[in-house]
C-alpha atoms as a PDB file:
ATOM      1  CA  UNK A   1       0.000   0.000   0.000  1.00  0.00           C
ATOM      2  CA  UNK A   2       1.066   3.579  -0.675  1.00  0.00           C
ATOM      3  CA  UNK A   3       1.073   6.336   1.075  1.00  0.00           C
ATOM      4  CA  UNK A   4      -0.699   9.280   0.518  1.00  0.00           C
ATOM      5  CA  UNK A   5       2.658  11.455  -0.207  1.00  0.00           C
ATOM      6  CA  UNK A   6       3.915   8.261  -2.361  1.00  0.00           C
ATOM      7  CA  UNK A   7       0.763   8.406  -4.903  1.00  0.00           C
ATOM      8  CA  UNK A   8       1.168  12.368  -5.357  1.00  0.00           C
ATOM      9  CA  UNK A   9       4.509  11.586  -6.741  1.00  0.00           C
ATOM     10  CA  UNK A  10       3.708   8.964  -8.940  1.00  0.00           C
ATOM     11  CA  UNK A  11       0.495  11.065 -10.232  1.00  0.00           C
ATOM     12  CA  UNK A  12       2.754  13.806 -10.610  1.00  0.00           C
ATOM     13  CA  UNK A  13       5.096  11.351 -12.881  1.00  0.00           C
ATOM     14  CA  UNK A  14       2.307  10.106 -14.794  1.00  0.00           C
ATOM     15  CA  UNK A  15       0.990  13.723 -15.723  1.00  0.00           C
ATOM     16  CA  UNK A  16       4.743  14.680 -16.416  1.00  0.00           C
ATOM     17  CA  UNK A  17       5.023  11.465 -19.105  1.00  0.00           C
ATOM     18  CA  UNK A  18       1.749  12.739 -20.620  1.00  0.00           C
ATOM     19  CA  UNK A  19       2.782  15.936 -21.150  1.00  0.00           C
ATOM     20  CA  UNK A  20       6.479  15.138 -22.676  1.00  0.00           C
ATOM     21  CA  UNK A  21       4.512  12.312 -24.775  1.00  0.00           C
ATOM     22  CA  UNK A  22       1.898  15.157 -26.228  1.00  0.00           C
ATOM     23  CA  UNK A  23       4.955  17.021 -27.560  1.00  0.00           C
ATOM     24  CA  UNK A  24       6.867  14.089 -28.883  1.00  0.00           C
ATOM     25  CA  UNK A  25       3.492  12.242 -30.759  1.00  0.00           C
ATOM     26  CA  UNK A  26       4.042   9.589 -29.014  1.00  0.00           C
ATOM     27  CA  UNK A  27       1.717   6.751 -27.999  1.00  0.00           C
ATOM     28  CA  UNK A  28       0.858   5.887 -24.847  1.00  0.00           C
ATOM     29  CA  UNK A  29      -0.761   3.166 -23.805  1.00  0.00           C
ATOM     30  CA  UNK A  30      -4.704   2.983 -22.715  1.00  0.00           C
ATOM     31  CA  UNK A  31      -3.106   2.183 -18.799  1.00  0.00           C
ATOM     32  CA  UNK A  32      -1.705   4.948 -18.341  1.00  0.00           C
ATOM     33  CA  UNK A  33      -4.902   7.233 -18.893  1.00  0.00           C
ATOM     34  CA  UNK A  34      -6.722   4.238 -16.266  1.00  0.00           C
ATOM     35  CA  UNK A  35      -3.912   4.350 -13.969  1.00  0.00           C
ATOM     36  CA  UNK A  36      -3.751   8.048 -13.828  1.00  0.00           C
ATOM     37  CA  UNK A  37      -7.622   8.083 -13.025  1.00  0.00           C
ATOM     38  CA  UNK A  38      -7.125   5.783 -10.607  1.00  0.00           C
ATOM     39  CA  UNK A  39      -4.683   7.565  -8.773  1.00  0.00           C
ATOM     40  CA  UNK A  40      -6.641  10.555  -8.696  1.00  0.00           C
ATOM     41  CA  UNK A  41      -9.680   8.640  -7.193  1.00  0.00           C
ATOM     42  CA  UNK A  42      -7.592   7.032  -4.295  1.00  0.00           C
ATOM     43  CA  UNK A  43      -5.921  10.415  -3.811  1.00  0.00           C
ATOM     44  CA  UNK A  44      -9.634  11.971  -3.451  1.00  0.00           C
ATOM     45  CA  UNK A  45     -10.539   9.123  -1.319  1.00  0.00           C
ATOM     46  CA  UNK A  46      -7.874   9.505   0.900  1.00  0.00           C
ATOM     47  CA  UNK A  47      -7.915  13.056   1.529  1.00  0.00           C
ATOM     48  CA  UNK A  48     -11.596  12.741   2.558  1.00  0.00           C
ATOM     49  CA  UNK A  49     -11.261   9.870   4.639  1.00  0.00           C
ATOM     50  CA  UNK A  50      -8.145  12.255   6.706  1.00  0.00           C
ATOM     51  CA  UNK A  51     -10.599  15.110   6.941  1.00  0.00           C
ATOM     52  CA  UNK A  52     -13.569  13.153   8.660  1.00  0.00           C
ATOM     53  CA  UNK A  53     -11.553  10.793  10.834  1.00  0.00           C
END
């Protein structure tokens, strides 16, 4: 399990890849859009959970 601080990072990464893939026309594969998402979501979910417990 990651930690709240660990799955910023690797969003961050994932957004970073998208953006130097944009420029370069490259391809990415239909993961990395459903990872990022999924990221977000437990992100979200976390951050909730913190504020009501």
């Amino acid at each position: 399990m990651f930690t709240l601080k660990e799955k910023l990072y690797l969003l961050k990464l994932l957004k970073s890849e998208k953006r130097k893939s944009f420029w370069g026309f490259r391809k990415r594969d239909s993961v990395h859009d459903q990872l990022v998402e999924k990221l977000e979501q437990m992100v979200r979910n976390e951050q909730v959970n913190q504020e009501h417990l």
